[in-house]
C-alpha atoms as a PDB file:
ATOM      1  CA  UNK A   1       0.794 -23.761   5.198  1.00  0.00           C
ATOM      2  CA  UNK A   2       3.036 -22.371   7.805  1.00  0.00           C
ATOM      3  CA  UNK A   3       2.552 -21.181  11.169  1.00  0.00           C
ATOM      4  CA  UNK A   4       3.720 -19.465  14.097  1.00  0.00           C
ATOM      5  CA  UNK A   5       1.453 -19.791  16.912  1.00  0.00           C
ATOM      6  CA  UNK A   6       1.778 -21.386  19.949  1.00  0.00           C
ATOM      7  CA  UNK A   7      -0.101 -24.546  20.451  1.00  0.00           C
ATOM      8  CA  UNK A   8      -3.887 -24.258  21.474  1.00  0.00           C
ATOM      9  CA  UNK A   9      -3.568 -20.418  20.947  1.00  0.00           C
ATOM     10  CA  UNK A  10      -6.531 -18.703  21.194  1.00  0.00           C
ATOM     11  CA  UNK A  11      -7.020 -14.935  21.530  1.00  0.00           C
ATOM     12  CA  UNK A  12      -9.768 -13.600  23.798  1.00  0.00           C
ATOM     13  CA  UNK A  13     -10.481 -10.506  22.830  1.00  0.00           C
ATOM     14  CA  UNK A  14     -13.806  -8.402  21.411  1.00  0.00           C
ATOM     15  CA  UNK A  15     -11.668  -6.587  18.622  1.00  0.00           C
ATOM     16  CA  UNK A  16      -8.604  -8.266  16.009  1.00  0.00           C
ATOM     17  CA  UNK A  17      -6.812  -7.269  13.885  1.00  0.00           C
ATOM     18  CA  UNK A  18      -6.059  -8.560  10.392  1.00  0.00           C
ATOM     19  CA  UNK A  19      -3.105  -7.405   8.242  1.00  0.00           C
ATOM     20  CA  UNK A  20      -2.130  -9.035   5.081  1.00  0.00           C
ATOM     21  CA  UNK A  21       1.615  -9.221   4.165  1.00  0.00           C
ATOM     22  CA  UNK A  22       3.724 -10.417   0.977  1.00  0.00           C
ATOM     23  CA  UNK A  23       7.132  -9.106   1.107  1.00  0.00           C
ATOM     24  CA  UNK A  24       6.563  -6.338   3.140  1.00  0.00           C
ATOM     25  CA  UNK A  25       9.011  -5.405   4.982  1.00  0.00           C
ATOM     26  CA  UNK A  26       9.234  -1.584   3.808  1.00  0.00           C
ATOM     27  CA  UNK A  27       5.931  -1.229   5.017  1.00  0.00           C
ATOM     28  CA  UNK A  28       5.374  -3.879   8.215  1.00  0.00           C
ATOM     29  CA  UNK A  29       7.000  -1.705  10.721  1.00  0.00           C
ATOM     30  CA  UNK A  30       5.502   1.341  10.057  1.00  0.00           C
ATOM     31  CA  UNK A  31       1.918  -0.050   9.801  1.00  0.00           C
ATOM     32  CA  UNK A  32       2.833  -2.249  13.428  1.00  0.00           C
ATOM     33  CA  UNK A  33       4.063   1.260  15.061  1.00  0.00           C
ATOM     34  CA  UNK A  34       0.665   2.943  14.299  1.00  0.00           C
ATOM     35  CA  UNK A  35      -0.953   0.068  16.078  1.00  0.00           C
ATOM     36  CA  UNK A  36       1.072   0.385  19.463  1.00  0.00           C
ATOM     37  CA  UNK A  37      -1.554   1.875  21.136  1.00  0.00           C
ATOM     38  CA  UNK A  38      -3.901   0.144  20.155  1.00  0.00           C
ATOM     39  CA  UNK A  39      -5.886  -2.359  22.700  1.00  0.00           C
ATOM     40  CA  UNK A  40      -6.506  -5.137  20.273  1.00  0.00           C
ATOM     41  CA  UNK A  41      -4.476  -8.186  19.172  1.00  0.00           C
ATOM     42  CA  UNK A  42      -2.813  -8.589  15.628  1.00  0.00           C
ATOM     43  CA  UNK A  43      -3.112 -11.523  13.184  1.00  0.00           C
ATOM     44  CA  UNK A  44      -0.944 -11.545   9.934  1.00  0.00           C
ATOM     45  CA  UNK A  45      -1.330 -13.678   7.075  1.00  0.00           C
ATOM     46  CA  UNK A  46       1.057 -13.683   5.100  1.00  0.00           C
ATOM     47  CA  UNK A  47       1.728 -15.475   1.067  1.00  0.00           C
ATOM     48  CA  UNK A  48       5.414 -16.632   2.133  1.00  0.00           C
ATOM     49  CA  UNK A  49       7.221 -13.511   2.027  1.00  0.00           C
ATOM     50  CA  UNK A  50      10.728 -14.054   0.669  1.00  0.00           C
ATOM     51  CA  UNK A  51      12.186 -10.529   2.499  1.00  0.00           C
ATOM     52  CA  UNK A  52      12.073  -9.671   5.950  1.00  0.00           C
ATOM     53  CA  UNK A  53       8.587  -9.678   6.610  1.00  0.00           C
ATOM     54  CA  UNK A  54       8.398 -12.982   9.070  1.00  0.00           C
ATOM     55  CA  UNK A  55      11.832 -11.739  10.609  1.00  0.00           C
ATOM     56  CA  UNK A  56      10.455  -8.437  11.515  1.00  0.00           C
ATOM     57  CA  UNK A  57       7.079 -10.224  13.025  1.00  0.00           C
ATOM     58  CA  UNK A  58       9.176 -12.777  14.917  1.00  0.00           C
ATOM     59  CA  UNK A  59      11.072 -10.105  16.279  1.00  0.00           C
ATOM     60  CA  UNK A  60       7.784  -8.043  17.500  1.00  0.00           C
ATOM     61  CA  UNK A  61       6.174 -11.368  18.739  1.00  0.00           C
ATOM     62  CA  UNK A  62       3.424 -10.921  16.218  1.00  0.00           C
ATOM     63  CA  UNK A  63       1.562 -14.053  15.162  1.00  0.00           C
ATOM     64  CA  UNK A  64       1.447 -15.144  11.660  1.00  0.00           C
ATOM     65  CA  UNK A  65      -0.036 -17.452   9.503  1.00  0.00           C
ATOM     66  CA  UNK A  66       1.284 -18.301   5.945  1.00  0.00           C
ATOM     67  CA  UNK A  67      -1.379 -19.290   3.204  1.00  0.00           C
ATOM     68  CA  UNK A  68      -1.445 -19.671  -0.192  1.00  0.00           C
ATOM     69  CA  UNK A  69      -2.353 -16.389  -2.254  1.00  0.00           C
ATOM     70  CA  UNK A  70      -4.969 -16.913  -4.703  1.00  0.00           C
ATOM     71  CA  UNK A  71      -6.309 -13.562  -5.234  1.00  0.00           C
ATOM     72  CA  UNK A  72      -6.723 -10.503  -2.496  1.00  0.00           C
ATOM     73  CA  UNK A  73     -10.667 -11.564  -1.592  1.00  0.00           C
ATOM     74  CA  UNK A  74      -9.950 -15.228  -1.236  1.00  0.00           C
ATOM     75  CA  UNK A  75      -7.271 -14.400   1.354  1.00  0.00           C
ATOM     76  CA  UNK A  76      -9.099 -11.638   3.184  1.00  0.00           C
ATOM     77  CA  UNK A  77     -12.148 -14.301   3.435  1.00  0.00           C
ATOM     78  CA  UNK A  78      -9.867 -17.106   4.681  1.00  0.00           C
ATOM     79  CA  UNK A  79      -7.876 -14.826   7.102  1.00  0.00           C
ATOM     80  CA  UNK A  80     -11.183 -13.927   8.815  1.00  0.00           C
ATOM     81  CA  UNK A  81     -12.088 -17.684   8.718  1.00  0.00           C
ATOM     82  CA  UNK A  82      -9.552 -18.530  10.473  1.00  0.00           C
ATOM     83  CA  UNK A  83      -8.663 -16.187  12.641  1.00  0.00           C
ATOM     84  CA  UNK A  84      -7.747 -18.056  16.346  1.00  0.00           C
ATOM     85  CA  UNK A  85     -10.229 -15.835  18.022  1.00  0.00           C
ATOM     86  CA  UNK A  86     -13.804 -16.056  19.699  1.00  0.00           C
ATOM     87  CA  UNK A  87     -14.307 -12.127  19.348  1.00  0.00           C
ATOM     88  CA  UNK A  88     -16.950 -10.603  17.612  1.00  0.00           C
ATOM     89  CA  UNK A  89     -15.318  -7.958  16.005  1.00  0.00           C
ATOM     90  CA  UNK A  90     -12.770  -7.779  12.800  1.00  0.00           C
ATOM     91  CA  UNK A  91     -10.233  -4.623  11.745  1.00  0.00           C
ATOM     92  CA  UNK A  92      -8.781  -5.520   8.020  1.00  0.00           C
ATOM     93  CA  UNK A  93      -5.713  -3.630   7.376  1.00  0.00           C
ATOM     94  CA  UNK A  94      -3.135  -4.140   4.473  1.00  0.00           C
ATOM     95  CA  UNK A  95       0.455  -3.967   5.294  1.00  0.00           C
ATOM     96  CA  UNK A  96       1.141  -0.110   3.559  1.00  0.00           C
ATOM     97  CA  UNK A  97      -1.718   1.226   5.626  1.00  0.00           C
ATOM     98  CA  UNK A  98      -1.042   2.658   8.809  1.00  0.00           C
ATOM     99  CA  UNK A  99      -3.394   4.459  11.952  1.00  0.00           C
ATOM    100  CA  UNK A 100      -3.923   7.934  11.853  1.00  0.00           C
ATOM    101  CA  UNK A 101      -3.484   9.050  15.934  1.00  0.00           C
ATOM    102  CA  UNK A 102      -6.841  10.079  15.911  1.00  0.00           C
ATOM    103  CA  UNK A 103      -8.235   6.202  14.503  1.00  0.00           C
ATOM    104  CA  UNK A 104      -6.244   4.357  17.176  1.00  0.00           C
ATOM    105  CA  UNK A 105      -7.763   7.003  19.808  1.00  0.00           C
ATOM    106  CA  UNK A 106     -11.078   5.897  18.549  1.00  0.00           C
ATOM    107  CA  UNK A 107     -10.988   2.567  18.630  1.00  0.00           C
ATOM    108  CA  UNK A 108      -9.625   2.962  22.308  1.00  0.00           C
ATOM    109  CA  UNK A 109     -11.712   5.104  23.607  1.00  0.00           C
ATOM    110  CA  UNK A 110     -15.444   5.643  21.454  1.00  0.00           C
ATOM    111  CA  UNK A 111     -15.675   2.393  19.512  1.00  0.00           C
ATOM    112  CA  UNK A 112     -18.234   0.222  21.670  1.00  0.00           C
ATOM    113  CA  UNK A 113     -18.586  -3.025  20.190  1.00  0.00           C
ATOM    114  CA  UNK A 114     -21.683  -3.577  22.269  1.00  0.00           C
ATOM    115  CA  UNK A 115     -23.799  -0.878  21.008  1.00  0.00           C
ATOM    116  CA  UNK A 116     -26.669  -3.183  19.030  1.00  0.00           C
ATOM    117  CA  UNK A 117     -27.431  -0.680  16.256  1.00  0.00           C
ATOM    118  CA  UNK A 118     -24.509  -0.940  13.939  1.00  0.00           C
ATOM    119  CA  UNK A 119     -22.675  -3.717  12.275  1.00  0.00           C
ATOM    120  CA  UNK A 120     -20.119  -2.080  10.777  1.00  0.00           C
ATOM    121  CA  UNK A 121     -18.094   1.031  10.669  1.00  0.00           C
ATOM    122  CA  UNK A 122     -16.382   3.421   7.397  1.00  0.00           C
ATOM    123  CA  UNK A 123     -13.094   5.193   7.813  1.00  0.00           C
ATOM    124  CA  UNK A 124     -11.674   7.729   5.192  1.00  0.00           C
ATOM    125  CA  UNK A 125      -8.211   6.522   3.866  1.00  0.00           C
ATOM    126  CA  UNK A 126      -5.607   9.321   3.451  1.00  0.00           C
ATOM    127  CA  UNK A 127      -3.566   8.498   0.103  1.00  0.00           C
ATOM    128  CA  UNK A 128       0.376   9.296   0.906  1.00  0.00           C
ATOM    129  CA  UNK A 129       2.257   9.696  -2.190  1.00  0.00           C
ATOM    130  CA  UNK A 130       5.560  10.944  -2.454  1.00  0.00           C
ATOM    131  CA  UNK A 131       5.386  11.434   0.943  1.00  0.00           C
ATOM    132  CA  UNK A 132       2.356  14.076   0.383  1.00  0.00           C
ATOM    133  CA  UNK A 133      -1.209  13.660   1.006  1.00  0.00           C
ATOM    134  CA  UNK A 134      -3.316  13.634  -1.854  1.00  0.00           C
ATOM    135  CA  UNK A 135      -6.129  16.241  -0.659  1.00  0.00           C
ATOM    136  CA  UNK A 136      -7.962  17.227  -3.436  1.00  0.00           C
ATOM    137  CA  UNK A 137      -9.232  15.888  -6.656  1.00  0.00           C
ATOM    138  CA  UNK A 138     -11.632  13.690  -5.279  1.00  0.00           C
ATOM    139  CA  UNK A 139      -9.244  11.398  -3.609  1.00  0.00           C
ATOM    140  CA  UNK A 140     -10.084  12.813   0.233  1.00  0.00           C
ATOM    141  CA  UNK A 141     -12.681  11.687   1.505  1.00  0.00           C
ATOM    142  CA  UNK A 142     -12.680   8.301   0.059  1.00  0.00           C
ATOM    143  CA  UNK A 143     -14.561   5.850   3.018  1.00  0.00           C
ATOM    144  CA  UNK A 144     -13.573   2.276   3.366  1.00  0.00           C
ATOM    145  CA  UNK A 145     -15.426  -0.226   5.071  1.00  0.00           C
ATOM    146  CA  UNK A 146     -12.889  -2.265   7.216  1.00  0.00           C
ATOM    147  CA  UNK A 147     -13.857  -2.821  11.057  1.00  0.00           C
ATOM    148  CA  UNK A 148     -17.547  -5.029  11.321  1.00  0.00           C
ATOM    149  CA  UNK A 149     -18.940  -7.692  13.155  1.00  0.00           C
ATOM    150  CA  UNK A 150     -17.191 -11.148  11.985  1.00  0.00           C
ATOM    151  CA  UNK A 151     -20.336 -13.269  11.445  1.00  0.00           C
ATOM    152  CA  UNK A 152     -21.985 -10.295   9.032  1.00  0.00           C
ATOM    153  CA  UNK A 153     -19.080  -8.821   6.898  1.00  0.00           C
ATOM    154  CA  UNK A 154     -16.949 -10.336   4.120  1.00  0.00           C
ATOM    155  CA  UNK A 155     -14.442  -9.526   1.253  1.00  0.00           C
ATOM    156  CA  UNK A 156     -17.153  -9.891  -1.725  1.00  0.00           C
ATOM    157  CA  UNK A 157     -15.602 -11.993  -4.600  1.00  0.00           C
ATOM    158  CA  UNK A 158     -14.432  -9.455  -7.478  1.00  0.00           C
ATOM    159  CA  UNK A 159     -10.591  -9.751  -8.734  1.00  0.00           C
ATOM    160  CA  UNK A 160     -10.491  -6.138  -8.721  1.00  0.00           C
ATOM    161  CA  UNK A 161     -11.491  -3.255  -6.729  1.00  0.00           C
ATOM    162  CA  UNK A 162     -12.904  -5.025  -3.893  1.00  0.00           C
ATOM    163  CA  UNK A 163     -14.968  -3.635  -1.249  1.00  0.00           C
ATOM    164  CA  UNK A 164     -15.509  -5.224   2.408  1.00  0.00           C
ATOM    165  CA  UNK A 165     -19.588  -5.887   2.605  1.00  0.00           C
ATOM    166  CA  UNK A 166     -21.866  -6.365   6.213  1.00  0.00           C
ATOM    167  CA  UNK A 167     -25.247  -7.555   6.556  1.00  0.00           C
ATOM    168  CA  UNK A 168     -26.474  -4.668   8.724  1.00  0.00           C
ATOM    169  CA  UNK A 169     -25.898  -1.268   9.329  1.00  0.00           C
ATOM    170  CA  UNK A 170     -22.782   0.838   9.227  1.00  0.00           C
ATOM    171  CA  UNK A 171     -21.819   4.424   9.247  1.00  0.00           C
ATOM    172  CA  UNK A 172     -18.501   6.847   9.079  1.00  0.00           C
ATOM    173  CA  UNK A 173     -16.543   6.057  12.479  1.00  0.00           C
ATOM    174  CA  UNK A 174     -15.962   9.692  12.629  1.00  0.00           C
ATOM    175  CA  UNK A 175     -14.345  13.334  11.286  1.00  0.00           C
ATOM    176  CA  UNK A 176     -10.236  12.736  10.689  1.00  0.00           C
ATOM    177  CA  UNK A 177     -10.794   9.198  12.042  1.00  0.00           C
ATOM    178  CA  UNK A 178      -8.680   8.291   9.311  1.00  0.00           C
ATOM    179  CA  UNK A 179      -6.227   5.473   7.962  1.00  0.00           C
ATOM    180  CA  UNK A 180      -3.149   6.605   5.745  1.00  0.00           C
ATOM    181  CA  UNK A 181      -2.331   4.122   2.967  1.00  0.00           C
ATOM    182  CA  UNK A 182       1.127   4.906   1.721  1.00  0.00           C
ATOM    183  CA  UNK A 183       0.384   4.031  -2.259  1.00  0.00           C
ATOM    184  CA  UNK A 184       4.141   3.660  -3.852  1.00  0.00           C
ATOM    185  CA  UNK A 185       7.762   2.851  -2.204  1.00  0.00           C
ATOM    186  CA  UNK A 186       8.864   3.998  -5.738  1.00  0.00           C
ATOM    187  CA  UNK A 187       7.436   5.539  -8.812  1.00  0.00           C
ATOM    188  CA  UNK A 188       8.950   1.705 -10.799  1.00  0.00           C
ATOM    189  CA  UNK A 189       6.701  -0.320  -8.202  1.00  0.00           C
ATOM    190  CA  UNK A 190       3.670   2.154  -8.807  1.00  0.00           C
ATOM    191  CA  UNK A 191       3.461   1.304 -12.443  1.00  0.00           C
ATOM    192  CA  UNK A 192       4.395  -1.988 -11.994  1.00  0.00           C
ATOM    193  CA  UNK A 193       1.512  -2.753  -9.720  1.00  0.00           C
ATOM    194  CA  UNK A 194      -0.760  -0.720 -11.681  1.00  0.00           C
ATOM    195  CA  UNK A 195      -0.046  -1.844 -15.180  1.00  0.00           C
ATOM    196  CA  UNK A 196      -0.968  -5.750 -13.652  1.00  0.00           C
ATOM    197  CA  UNK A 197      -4.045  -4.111 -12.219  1.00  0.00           C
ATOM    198  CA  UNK A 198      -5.059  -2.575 -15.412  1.00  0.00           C
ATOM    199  CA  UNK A 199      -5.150  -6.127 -16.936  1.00  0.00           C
ATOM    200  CA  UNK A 200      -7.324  -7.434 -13.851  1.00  0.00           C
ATOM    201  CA  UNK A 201      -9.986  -4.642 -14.541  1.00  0.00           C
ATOM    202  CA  UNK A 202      -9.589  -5.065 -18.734  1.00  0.00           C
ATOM    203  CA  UNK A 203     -10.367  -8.569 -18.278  1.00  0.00           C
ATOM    204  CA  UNK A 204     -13.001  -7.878 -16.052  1.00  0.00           C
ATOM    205  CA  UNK A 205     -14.856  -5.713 -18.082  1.00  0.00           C
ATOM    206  CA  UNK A 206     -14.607  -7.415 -20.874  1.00  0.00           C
ATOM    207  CA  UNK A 207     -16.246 -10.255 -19.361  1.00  0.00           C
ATOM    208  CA  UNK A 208     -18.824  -8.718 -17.296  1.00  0.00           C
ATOM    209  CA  UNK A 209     -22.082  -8.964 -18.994  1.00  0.00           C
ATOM    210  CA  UNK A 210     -23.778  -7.527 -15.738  1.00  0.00           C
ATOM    211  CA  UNK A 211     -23.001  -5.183 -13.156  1.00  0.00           C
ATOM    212  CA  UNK A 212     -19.883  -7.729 -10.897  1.00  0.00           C
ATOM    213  CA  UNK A 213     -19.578  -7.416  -7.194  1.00  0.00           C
ATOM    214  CA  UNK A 214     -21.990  -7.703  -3.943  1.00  0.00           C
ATOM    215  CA  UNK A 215     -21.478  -3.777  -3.349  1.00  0.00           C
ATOM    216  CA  UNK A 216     -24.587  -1.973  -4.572  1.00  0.00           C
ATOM    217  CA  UNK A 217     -24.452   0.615  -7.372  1.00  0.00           C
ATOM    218  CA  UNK A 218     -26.730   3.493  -5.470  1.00  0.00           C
ATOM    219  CA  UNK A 219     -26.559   6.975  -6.127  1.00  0.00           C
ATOM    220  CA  UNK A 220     -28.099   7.554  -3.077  1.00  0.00           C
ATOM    221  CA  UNK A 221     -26.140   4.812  -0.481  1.00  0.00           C
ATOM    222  CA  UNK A 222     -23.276   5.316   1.236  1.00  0.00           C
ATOM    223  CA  UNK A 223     -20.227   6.652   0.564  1.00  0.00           C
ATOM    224  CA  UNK A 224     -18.992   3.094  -1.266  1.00  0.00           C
ATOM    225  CA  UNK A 225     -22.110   2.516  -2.603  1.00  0.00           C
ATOM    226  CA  UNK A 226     -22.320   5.985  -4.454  1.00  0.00           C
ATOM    227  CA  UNK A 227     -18.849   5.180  -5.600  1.00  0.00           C
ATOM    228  CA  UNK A 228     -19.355   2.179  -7.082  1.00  0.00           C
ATOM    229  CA  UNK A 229     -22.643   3.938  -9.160  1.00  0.00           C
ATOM    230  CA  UNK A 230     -20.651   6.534 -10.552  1.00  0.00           C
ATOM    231  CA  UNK A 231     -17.988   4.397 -11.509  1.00  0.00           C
ATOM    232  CA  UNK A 232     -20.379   1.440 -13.358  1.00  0.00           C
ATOM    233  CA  UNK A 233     -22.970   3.501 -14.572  1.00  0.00           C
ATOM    234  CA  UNK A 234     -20.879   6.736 -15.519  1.00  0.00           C
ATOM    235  CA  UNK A 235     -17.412   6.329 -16.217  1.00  0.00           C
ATOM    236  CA  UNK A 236     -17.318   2.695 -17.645  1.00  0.00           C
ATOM    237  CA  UNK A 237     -20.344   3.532 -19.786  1.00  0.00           C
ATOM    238  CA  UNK A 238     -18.622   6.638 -21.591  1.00  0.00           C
ATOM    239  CA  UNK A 239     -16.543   5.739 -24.747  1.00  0.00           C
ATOM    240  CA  UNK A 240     -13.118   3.947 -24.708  1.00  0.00           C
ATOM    241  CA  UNK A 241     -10.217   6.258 -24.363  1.00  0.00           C
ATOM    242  CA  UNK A 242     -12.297   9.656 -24.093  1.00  0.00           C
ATOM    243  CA  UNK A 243     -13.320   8.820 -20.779  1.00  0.00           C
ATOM    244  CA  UNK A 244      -9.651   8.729 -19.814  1.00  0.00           C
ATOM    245  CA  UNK A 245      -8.848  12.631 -20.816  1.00  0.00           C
ATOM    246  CA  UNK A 246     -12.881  13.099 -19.426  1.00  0.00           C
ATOM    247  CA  UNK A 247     -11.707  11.788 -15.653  1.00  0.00           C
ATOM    248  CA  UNK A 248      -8.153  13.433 -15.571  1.00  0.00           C
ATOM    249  CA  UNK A 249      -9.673  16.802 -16.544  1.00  0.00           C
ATOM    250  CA  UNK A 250     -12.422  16.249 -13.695  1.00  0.00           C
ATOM    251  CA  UNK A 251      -9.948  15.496 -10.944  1.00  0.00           C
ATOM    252  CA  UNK A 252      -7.491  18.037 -11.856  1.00  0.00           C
ATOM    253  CA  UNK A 253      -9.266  20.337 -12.823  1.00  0.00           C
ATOM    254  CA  UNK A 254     -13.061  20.625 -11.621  1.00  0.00           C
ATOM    255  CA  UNK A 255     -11.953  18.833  -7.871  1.00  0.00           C
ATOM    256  CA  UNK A 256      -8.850  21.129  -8.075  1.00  0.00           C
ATOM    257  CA  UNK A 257      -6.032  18.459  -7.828  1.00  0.00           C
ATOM    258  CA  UNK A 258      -4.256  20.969  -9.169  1.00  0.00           C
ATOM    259  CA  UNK A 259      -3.290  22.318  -5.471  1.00  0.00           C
ATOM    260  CA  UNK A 260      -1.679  18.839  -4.630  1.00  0.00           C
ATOM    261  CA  UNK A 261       1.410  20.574  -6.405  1.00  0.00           C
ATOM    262  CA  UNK A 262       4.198  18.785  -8.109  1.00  0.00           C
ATOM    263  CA  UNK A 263       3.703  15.163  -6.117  1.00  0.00           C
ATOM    264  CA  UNK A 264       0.019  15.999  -7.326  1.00  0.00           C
ATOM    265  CA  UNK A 265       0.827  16.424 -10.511  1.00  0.00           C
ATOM    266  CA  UNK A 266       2.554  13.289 -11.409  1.00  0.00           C
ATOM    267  CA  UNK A 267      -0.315  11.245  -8.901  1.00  0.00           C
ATOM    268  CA  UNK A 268      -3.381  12.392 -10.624  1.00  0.00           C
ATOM    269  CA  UNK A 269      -1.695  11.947 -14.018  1.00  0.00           C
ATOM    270  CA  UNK A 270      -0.438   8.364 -13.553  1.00  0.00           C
ATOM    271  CA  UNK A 271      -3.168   7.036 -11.795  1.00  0.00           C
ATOM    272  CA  UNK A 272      -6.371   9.218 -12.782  1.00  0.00           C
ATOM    273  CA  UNK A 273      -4.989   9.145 -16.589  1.00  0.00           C
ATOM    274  CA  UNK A 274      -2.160   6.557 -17.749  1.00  0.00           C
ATOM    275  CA  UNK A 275      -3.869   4.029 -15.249  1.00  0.00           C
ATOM    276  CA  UNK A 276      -7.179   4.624 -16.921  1.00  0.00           C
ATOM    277  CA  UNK A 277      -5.922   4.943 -20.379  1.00  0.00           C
ATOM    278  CA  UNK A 278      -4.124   2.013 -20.316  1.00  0.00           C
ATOM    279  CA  UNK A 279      -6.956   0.035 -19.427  1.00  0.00           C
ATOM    280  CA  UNK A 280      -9.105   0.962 -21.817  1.00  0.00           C
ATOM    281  CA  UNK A 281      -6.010  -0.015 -24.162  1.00  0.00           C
ATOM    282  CA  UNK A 282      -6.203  -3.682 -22.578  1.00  0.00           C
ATOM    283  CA  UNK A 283     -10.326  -3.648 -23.229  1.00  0.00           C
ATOM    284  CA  UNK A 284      -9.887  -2.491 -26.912  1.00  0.00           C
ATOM    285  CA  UNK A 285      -7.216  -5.212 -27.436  1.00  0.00           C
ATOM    286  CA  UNK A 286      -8.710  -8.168 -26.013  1.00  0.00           C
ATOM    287  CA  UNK A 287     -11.484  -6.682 -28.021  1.00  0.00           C
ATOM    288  CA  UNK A 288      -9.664  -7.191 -31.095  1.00  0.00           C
ATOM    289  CA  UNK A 289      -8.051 -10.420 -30.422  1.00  0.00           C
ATOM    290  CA  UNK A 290     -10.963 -12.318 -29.691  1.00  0.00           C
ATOM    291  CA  UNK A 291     -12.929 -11.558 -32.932  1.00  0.00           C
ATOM    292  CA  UNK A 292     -10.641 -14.717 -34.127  1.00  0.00           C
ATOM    293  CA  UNK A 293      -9.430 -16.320 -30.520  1.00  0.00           C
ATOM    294  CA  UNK A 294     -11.778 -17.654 -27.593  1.00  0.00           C
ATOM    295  CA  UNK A 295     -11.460 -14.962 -24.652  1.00  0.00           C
ATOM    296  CA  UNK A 296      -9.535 -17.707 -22.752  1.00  0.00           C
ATOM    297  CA  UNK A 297      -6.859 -18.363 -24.908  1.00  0.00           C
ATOM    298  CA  UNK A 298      -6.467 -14.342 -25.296  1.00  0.00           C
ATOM    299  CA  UNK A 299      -6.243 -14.301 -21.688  1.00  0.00           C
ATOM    300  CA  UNK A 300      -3.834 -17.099 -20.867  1.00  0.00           C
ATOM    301  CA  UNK A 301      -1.104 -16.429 -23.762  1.00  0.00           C
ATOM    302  CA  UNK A 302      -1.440 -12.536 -23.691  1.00  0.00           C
ATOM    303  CA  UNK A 303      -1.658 -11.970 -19.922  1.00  0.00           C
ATOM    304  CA  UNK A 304      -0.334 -15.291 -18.578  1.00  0.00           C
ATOM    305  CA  UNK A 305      -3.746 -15.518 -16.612  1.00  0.00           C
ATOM    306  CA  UNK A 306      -6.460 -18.314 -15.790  1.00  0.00           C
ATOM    307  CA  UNK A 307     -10.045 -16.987 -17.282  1.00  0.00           C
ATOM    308  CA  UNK A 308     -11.539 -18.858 -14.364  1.00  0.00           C
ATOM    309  CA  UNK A 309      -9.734 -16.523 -11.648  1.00  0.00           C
ATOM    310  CA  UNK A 310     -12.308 -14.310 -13.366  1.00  0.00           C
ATOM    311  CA  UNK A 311     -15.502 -16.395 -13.285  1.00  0.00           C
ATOM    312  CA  UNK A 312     -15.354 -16.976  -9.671  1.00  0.00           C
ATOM    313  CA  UNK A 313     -14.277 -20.459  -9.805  1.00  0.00           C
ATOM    314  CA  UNK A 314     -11.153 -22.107  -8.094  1.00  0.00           C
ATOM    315  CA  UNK A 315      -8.222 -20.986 -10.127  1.00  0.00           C
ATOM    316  CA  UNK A 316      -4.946 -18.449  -9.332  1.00  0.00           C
ATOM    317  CA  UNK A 317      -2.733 -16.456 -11.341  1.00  0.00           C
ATOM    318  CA  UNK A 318      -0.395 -18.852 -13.103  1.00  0.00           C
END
């Protein structure tokens, strides 16, 4: 583990701020200029970038700690672990997100972190594709929990599709209060990432004999909460494949995605369809393969993966 702090470093402050880097160093700068304002220390962990990334945080005087990547909830859960700060109060942030001017207002000037009757606090995320925000089919608002107090929030243990989780109360920071989360530095690296994600979920499914994750399924929750319910008890209990046309032809159609125009277009098509389709390829065959295979041979020699990164026991991706 490397590190660049000074010796017996400790920040004093109510309110830090985590950011996660691997390689980022299309996205650090951006994220750190967004953050200018903002009256809070930063923390990075970071998996031993191999670009710029460290350069770029030396250069700022940002401090940074380098860990071992096992999967994106261990690391969030360590980074708040051991964070080298007494305050309360935690801001996770991923490297190609960045502060709308309206969120680093807030969190000047209305966030209190002494007002007892909430734990934790929901922003919408603005998706930036193309260099165009995705407005419409369903993709604005979508609320993330990220700022809580330390001692009651966590990174709950799923491979894929995490969600941060408090013990207490929490509710929307605010209207346009917003993060932006830049999704692709290139259409290659888009379907890159998500082709690799669409074996996490496959696998996942596949496995899960019960509903996975600490987020509750509730219809009637908040934002997150009546997220997750629609997507574990209606989309991934409609038929293989047909739920794929079923979603694209909801968000392009019936949430009007449509009027995202061209970058639109090619968005809700890779992600709301190919993404979706090509899981359900995965499901159907690991499906097939393991009529005659144990799951965890499929896994390993198919997908070069561990089946315990997916039981929630010590493992990584090989």
């Amino acid at each position: 583990m490397g590190i660049r702090l000074p010796k017996d470093f400790v920040m004093k402050h109510t309110l830090t701020i985590v950011i996660l880097t691997f390689n980022e160093e299309a996205n650090i700068e951006k994220c750190l200029d967004s953050l200018a304002t903002v009256q809070a220390p930063i923390y990075v962990v970071d998996s031993f970038s191999k670009d710029r990334t460290l350069e770029i945080l030396e250069q700022r005087g940002i401090p940074y700690v380098q860990h071992v990547f096992k999967n994106y909830a261990a690391q969030r859960n360590w980074a708040q672990a051991n964070l080298p700060t007494e305050g309360e109060w935690v801001l996770h942030l991923d490297a190609g997100e960045t502060l709308t001017p309206q969120m680093a207002s807030w969190l000047n000037e209305s966030f209190d972190p002494n007002r007892g009757d909430v734990d934790g606090y929901m922003f919408a995320r603005r998706t930036i594709f193309m260099g165009r925000w995705i407005k419409h089919g369903g993709f604005h608002p979508i609320y993330h929990l990220r700022l809580y107090r330390r001692h009651l929030g966590h990174c709950e243990d799923k491979v894929y599709d995490q969600h941060f989780v408090v013990d207490g109360k929490t509710e929307v920071a605010g209207t346009n209060v917003d993060m932006e989360d830049t999704v692709m530095n290139s259409l290659r690296d888009f379907t890159v990432s998500h082709a690799r994600w669409a074996v996490f979920e496959a696998v996942e499914s596949v496995l899960a004999q019960e509903e996975t994750g600490e987020v509750q399924a509730n219809l009637w929750g908040n934002p997150i909460e009546r997220r997750r319910w629609l997507k574990s008890r209606v989309f991934q209990r409609a038929p293989l494949f047909l739920r794929s046309f079923l979603y694209l032809f909801h968000r392009y159609v019936v949430k009007l995605g449509v009027l995202d125009g061209k970058e639109g277009l090619i968005f809700h098509f890779l992600q709301g369809f190919w993404f979706r389709f090509l899981v359900d390829s995965i499901i159907f065959e690991i499906r097939q393969e393991i009529r005659t295979r144990p799951i965890e041979v499929v896994v390993r020699e198919k997908y070069d993966l561990d089946i315990n990164l997916f039981l929630n026991q010590e493992s990584s991706i090989v």
